[in-house]
C-alpha atoms as a PDB file:
ATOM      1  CA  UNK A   1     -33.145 -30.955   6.605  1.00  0.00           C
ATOM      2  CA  UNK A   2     -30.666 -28.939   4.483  1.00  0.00           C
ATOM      3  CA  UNK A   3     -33.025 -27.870   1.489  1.00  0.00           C
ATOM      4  CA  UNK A   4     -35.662 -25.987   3.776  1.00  0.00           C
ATOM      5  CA  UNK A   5     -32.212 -24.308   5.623  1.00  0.00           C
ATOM      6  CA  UNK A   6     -31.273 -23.403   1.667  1.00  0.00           C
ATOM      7  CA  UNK A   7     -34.291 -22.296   0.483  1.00  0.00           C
ATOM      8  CA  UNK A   8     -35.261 -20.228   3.438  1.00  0.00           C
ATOM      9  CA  UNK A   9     -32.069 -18.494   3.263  1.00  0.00           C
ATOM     10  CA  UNK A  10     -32.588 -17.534  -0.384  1.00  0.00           C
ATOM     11  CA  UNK A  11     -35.638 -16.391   0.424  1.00  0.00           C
ATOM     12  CA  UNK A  12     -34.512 -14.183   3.189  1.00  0.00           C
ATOM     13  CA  UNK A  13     -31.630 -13.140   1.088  1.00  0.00           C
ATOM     14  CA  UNK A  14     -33.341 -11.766  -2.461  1.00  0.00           C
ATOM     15  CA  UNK A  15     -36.223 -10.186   0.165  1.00  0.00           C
ATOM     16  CA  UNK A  16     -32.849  -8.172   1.983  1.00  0.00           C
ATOM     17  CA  UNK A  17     -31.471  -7.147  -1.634  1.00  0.00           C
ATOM     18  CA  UNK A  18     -34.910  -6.044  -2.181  1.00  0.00           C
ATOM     19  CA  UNK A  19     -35.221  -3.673   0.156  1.00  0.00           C
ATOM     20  CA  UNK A  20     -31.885  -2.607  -0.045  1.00  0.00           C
ATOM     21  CA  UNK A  21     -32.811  -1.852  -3.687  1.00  0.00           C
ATOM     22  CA  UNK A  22     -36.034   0.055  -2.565  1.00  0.00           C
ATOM     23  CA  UNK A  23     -34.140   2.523  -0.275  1.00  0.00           C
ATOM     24  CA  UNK A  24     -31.803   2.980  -3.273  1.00  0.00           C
ATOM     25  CA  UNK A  25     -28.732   1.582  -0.738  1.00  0.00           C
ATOM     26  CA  UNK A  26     -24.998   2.514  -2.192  1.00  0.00           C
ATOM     27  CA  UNK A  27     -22.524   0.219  -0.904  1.00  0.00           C
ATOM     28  CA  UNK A  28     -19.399   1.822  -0.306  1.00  0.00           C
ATOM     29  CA  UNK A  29     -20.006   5.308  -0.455  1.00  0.00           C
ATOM     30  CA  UNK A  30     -18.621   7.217   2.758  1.00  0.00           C
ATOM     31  CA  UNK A  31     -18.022   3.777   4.794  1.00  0.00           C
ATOM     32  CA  UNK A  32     -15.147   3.449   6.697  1.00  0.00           C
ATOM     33  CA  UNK A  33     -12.792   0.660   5.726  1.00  0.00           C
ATOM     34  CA  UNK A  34     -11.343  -2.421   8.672  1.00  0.00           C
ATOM     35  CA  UNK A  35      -8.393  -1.658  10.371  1.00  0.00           C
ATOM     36  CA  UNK A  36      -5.333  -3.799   9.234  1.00  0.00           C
ATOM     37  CA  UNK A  37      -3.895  -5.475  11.892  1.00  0.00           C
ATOM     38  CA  UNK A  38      -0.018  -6.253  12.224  1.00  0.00           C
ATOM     39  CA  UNK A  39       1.814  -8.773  14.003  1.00  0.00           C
ATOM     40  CA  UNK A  40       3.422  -7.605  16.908  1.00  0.00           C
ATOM     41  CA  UNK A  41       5.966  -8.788  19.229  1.00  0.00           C
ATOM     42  CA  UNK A  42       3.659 -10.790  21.881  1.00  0.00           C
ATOM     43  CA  UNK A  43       1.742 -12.537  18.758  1.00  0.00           C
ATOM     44  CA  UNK A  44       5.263 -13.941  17.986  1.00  0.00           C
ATOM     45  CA  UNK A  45       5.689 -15.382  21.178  1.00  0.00           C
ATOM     46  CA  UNK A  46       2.223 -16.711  21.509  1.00  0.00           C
ATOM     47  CA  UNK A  47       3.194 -18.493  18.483  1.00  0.00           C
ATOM     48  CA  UNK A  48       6.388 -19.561  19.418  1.00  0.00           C
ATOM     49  CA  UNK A  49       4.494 -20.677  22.419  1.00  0.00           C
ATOM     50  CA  UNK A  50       1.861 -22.477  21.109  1.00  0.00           C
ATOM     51  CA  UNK A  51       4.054 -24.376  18.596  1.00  0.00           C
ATOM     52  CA  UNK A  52       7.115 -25.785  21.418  1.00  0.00           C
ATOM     53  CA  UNK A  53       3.802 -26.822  23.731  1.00  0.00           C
ATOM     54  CA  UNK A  54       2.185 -28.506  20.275  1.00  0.00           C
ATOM     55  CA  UNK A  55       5.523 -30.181  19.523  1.00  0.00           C
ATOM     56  CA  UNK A  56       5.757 -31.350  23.351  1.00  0.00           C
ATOM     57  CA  UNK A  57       2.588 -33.054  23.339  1.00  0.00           C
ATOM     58  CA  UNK A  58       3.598 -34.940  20.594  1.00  0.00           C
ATOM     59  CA  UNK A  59       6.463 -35.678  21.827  1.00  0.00           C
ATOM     60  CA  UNK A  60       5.337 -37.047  25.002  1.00  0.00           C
ATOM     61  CA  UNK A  61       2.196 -38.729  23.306  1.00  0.00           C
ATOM     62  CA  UNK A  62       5.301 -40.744  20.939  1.00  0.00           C
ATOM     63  CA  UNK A  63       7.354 -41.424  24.342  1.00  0.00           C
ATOM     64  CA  UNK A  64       4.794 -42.475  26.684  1.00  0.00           C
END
């Protein structure tokens, strides 16, 4: 089952570079770049979050 997945995505892959190649495609010439992303205060407290209600579970899974 995996070969056919593997060679069927080569395929489709060297016939993409292909015709990238054909219409003479420059990769990061006037692209924009991602946005980097910075933790802010409510990601810290989803994470404290997450963590006490991760270490409660377990705690209660130990007890009980």
């Amino acid at each position: 089952v995996l070969i056919p997945l593997f060679v069927a995505s080569f395929r489709h892959a060297e016939e993409l570079a292909l015709a990238m190649e054909c219409r003479c495609y420059h990769g990061g010439e006037g692209r924009t770049r991602m946005k980097q992303l910075h933790m802010s205060i409510v990601d810290l407290y989803g994470s404290i979050f997450c963590v006490l209600f991760l270490a409660g579970v377990i705690v209660i899974n130990i007890v009980i």
